[in-house]
N, C-alpha and C. Protein backbone atom coordinates (compact mmCIF):
# COMPACT_ATOMS: atom_id res chain seq x y z
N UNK A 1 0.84 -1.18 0.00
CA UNK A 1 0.00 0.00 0.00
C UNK A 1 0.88 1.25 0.00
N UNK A 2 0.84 2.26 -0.51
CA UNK A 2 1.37 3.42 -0.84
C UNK A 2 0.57 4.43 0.01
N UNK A 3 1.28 5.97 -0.02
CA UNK A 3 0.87 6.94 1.09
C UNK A 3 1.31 8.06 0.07
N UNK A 4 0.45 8.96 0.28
CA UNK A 4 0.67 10.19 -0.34
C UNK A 4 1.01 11.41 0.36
N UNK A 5 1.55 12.28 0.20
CA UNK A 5 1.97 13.02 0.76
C UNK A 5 1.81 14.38 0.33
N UNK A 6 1.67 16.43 0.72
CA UNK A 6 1.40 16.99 -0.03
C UNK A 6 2.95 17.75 0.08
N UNK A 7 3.54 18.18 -0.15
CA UNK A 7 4.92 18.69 0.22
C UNK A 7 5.13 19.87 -1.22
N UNK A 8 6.38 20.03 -1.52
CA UNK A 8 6.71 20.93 -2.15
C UNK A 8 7.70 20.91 -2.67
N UNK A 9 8.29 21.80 -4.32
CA UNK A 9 9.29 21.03 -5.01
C UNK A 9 11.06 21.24 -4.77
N UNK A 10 10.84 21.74 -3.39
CA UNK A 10 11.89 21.80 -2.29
C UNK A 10 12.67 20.55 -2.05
N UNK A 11 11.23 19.70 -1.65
CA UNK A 11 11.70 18.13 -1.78
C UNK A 11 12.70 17.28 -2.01
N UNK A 12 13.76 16.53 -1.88
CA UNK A 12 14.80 15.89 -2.04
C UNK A 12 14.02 14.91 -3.00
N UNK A 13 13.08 14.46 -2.51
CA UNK A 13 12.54 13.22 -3.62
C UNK A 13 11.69 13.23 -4.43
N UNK A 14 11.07 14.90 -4.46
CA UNK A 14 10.43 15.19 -5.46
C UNK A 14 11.68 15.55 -6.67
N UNK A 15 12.95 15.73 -6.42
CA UNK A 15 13.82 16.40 -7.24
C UNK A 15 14.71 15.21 -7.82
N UNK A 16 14.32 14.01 -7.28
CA UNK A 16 14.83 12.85 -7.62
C UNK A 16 14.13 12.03 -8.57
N UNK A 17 12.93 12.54 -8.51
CA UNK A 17 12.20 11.67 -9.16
C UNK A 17 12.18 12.33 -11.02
N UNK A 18 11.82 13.73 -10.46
CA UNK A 18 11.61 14.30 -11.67
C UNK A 18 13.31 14.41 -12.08
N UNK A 19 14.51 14.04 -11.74
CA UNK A 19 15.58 13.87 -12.68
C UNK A 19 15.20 12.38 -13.46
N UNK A 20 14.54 11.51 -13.06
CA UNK A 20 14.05 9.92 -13.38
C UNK A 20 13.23 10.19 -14.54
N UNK A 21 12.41 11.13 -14.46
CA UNK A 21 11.33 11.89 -15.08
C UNK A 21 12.04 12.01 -16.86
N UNK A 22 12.91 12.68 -16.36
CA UNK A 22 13.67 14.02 -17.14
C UNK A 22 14.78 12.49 -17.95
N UNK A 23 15.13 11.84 -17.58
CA UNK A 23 15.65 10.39 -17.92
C UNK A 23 15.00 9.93 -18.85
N UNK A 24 14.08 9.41 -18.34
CA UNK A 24 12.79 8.45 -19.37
C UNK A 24 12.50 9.29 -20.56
N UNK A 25 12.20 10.36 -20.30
CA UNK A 25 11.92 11.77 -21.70
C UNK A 25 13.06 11.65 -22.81
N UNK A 26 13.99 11.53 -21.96
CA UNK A 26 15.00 12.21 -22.82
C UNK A 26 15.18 10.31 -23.92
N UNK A 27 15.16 9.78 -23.32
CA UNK A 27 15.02 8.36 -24.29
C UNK A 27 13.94 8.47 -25.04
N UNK A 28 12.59 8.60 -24.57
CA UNK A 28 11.18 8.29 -25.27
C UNK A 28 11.31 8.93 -26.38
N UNK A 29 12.09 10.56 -26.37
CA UNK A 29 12.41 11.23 -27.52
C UNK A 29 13.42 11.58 -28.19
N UNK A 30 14.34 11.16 -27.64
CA UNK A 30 15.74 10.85 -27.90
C UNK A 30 16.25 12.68 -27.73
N UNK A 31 16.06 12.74 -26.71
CA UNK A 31 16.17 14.53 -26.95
C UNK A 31 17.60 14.74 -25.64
N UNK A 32 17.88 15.99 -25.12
CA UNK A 32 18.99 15.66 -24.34
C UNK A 32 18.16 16.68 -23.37
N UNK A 33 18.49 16.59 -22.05
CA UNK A 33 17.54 17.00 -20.86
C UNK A 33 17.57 18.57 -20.80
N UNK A 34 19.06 19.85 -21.74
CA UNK A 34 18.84 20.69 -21.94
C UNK A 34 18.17 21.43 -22.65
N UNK A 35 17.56 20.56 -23.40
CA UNK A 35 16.58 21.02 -24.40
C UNK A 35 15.58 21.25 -23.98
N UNK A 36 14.62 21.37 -22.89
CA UNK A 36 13.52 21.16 -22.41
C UNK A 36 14.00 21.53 -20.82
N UNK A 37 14.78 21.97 -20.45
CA UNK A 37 15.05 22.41 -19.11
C UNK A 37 14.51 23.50 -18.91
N UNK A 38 13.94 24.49 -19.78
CA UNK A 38 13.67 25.95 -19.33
C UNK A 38 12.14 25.59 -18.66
N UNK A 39 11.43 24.65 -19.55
CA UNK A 39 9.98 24.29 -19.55
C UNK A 39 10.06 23.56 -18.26
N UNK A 40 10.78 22.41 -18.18
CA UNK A 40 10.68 21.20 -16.75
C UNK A 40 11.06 21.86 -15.57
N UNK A 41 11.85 23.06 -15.65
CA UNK A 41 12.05 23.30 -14.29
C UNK A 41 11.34 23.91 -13.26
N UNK A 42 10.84 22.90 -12.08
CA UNK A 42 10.07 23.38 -10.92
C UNK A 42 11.28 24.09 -9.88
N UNK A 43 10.67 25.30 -9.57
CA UNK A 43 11.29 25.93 -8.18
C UNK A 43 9.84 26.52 -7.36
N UNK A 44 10.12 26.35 -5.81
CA UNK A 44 9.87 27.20 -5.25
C UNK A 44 8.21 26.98 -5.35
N UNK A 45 7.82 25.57 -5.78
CA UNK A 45 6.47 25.73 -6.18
C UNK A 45 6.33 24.95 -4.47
N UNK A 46 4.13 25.34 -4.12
CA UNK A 46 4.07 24.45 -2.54
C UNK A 46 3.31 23.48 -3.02
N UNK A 47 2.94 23.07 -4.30
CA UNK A 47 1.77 22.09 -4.71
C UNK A 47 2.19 20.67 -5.50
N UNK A 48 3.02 19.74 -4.84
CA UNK A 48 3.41 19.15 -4.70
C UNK A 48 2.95 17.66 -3.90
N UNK A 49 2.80 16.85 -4.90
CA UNK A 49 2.49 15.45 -4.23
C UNK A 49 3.10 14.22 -4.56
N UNK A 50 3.79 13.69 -3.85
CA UNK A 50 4.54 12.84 -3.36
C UNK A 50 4.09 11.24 -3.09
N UNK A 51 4.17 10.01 -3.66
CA UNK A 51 3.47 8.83 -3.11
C UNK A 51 4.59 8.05 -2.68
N UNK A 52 4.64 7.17 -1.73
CA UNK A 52 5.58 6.62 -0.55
C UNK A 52 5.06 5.47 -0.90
N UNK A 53 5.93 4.28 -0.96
CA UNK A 53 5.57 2.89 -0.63
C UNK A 53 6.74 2.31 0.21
N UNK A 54 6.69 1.84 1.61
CA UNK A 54 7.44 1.47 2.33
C UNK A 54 8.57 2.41 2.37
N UNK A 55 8.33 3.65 2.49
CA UNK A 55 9.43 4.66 3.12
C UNK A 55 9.94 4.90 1.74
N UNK A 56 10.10 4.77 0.87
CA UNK A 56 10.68 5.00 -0.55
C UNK A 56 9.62 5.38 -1.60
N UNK A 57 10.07 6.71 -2.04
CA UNK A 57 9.16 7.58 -3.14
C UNK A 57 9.15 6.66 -4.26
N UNK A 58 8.04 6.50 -4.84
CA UNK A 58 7.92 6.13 -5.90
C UNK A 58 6.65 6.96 -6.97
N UNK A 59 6.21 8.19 -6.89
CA UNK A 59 5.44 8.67 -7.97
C UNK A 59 5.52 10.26 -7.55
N UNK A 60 5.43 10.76 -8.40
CA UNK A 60 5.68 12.86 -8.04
C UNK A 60 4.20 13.35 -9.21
N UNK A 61 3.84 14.51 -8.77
CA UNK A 61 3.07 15.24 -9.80
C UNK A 61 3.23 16.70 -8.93
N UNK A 62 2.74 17.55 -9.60
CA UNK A 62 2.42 18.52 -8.92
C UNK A 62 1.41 19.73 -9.82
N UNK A 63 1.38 20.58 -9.45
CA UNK A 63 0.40 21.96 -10.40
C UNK A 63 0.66 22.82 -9.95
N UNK A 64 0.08 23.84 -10.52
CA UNK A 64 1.08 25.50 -10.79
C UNK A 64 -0.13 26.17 -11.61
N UNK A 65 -0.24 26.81 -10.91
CA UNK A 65 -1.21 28.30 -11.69
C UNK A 65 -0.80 28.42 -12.92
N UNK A 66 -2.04 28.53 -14.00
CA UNK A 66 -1.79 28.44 -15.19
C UNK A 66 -2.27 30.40 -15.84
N UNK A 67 -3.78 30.19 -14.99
CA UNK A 67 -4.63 31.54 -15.16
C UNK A 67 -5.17 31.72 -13.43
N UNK A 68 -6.09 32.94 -13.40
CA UNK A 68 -6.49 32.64 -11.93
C UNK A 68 -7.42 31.51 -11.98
N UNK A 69 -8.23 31.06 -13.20
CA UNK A 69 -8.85 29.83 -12.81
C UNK A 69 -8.74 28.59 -13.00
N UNK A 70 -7.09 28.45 -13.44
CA UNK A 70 -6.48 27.37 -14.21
C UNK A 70 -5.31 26.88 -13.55
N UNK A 71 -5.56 25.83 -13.17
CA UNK A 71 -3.89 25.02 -13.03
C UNK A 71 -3.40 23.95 -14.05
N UNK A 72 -2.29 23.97 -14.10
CA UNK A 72 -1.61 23.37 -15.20
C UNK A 72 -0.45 22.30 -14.07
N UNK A 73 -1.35 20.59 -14.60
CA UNK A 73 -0.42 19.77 -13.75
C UNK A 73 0.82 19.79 -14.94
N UNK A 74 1.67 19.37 -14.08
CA UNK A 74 3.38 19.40 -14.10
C UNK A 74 4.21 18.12 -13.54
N UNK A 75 4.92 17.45 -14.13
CA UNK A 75 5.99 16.38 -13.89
C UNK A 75 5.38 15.29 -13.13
N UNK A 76 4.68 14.82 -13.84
CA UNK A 76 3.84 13.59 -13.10
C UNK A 76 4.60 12.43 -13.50
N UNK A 77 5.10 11.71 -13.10
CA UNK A 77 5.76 10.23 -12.87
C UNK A 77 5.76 9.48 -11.82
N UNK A 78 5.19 7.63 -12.12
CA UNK A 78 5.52 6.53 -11.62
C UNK A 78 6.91 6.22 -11.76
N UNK A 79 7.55 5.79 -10.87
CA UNK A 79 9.04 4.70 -11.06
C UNK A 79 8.03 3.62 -11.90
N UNK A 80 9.05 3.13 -13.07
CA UNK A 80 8.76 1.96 -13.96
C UNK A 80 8.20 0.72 -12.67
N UNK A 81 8.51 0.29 -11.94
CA UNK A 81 8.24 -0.62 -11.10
C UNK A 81 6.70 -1.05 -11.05
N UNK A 82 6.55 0.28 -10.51
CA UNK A 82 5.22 0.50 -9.69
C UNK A 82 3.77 1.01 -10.57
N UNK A 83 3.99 0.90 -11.80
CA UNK A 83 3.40 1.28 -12.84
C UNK A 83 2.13 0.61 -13.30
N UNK A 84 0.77 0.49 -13.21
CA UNK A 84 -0.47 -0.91 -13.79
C UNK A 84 -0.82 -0.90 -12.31
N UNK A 85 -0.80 0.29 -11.25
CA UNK A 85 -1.47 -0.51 -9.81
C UNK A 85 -2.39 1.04 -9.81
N UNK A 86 -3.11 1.91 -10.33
CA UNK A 86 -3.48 3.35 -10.04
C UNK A 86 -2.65 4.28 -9.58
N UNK A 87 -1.75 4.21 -9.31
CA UNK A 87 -0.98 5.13 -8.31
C UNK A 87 -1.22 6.52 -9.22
N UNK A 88 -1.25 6.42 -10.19
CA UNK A 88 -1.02 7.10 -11.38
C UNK A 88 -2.62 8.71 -11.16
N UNK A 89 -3.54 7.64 -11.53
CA UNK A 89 -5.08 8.01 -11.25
C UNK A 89 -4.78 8.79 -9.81
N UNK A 90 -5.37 7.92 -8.74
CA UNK A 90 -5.29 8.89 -7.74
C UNK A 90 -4.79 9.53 -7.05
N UNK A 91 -3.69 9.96 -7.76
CA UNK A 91 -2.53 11.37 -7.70
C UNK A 91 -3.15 12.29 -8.43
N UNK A 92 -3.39 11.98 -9.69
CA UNK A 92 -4.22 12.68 -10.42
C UNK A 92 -5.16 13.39 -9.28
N UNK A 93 -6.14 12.32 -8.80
CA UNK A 93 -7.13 12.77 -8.13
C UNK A 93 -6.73 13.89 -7.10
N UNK A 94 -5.83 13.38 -6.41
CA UNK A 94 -5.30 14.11 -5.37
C UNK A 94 -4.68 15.81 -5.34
N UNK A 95 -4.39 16.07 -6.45
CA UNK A 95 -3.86 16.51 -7.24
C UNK A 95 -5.20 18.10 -7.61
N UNK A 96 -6.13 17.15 -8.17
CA UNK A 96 -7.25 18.09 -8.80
C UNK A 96 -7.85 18.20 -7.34
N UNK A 97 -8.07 17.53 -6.07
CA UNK A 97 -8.79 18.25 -5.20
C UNK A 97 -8.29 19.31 -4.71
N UNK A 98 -7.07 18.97 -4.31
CA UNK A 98 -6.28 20.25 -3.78
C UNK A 98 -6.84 21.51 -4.27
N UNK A 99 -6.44 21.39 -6.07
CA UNK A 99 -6.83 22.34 -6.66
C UNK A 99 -8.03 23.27 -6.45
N UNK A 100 -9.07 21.94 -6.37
CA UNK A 100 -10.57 22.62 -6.31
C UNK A 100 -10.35 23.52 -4.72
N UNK A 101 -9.78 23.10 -3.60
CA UNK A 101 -9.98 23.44 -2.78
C UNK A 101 -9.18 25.14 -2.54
N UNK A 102 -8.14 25.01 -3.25
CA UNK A 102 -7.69 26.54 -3.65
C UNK A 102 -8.97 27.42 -4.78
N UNK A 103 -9.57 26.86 -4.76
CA UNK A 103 -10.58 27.75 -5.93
C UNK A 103 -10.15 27.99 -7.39
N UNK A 104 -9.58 26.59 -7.90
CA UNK A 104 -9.02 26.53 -9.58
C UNK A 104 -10.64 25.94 -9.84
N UNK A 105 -11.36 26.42 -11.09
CA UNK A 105 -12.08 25.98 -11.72
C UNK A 105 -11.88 24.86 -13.08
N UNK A 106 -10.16 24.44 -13.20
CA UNK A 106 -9.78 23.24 -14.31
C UNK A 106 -8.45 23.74 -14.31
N UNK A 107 -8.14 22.39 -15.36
CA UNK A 107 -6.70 22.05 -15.15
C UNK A 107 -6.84 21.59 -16.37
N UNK A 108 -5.44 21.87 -16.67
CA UNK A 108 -4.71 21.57 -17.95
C UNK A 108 -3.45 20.63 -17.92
N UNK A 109 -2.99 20.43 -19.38
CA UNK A 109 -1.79 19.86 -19.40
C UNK A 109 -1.62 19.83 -20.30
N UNK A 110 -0.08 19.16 -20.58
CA UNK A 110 0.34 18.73 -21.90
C UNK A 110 1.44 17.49 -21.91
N UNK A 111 0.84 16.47 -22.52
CA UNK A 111 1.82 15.35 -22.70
C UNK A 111 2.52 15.29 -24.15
N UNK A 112 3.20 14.14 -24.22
CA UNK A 112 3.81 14.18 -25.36
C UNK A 112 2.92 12.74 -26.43
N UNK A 113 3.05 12.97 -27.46
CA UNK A 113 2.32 12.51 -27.98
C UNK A 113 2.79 10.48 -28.57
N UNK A 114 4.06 10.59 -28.05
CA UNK A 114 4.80 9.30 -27.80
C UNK A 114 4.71 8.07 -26.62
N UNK A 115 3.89 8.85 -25.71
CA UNK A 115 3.34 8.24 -24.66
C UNK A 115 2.01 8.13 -24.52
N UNK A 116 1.76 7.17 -25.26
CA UNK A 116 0.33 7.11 -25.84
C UNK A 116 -0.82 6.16 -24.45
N UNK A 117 0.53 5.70 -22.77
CA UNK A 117 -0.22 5.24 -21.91
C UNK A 117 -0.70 6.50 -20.89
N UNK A 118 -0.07 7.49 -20.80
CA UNK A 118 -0.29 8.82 -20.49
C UNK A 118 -1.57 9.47 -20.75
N UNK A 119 -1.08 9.88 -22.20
CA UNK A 119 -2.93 9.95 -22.94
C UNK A 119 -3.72 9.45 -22.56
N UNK A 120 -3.78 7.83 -22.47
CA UNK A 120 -5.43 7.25 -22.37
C UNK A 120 -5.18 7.25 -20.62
N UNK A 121 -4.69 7.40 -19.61
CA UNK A 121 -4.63 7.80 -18.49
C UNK A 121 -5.95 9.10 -18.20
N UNK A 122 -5.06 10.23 -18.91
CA UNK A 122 -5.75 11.25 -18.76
C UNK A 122 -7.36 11.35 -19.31
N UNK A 123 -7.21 10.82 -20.56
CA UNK A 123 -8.73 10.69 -21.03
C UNK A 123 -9.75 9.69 -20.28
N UNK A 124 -9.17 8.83 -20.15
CA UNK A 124 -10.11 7.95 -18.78
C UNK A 124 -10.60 8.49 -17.55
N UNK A 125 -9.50 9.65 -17.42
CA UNK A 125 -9.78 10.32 -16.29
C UNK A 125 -10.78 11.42 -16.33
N UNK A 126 -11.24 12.29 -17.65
CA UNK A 126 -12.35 13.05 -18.00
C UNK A 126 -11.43 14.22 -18.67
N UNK A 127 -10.29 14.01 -18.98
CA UNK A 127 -9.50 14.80 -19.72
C UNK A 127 -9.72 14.88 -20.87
N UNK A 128 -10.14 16.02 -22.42
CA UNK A 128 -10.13 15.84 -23.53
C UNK A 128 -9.14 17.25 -24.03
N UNK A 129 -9.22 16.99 -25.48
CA UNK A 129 -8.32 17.83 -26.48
C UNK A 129 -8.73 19.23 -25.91
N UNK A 130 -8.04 20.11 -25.89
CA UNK A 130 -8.06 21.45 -26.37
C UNK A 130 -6.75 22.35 -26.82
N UNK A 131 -7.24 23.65 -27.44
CA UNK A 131 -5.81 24.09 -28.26
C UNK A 131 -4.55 24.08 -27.25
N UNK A 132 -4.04 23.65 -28.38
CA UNK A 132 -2.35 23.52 -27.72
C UNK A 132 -2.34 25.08 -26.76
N UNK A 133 -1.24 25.60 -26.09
CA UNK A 133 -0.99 26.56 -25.09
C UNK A 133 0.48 26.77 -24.95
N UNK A 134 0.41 27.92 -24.11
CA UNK A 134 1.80 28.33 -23.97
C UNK A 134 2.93 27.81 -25.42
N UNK A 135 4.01 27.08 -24.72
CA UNK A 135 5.16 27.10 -25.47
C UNK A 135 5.22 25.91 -26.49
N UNK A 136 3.73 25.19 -26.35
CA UNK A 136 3.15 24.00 -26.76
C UNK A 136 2.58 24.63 -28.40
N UNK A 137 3.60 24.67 -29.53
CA UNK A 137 2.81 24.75 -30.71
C UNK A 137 2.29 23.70 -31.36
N UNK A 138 0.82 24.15 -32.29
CA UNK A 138 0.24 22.99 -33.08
C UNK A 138 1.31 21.82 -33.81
N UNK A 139 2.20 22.03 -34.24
CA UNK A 139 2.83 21.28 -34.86
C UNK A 139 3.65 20.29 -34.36
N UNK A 140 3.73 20.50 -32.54
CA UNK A 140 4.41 20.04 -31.84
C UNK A 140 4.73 18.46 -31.56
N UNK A 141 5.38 17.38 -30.65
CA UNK A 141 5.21 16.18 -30.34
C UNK A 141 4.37 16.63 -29.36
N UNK A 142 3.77 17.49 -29.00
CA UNK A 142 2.71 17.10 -27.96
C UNK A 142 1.03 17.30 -28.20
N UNK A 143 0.50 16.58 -26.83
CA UNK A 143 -1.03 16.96 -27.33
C UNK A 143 -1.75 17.66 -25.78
N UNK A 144 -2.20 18.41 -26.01
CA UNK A 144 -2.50 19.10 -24.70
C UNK A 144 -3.70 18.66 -24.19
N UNK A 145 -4.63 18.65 -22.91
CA UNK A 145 -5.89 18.28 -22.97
C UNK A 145 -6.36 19.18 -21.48
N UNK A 146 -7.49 19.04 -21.30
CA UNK A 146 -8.02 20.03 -20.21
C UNK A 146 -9.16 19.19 -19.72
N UNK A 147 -9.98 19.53 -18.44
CA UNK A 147 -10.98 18.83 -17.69
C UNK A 147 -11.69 20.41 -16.88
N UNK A 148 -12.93 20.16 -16.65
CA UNK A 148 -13.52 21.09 -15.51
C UNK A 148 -13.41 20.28 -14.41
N UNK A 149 -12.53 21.14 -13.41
CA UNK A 149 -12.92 20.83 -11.98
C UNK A 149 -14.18 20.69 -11.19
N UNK A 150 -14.88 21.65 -11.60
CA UNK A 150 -16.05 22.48 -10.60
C UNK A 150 -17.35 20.98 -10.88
């Protein structure tokens, strides 16, 4: 059984994970981790969640003000291990209550379009298409998607 935690990207093992994060990316797209460092880098954020199984981190996500009524989740990863058990989902979940409870009316994101178990994650979850955003152009490897909180 796993434990969640709400912490911040201060974290020693939130900063461990998302280098694991930043690992797996850089293979899935064969890209090199400076290429995408301006975008991945969390500082200083408090919205931060953390899942524990037997004293050892194994999953990170977090969110970040996108608009005043928008959060935009950020660096969500399972360790390969622990991957096919939900951990995934109700981080998610965990994740969007917080939100609601700060007064975000939806959340956004953007995955890459190579991680096609990501995608159907999010869409299972009540996530669908909308226009790409920010630094995310149409032509991009990624596909962005959004949900109402409220």
């Amino acid at each position: 059984m796993f434990q969640l935690i709400r912490t911040t990207s201060d974290n020693p093992d939130f900063q461990n994970l998302t280098t694991e994060l930043d690992d797996e990316l850089c293979r899935i797209y064969n890209t090199n981790k400076e290429d995408y460092e301006e975008y991945n880098r969390i500082t200083g954020l408090p919205t931060v969640v953390l899942a524990y199984e037997d004293g050892i981190a194994i999953a990170c996500g977090c969110f970040k003000p996108y608009d005043p009524q928008s959060i935009e989740l950020k660096r969500m990863f399972v360790k390969p291990g622990f991957r096919g058990r939900g951990i995934a989902s109700i981080m998610v979940s965990e994740l969007e209550q917080w939100a609601r409870g700060l007064g975000y009316r939806a959340a956004i994101l953007e995955t890459g379009k190579s991680q096609p178990e990501a995608i159907a994650l999010y869409r299972k979850l009540g996530y669908s298409d909308i226009p790409h955003f920010g630094e995310f152009p149409e032509e991009s490897r990624s596909v962005c998607l959004g949900k109402d909180l409220i």
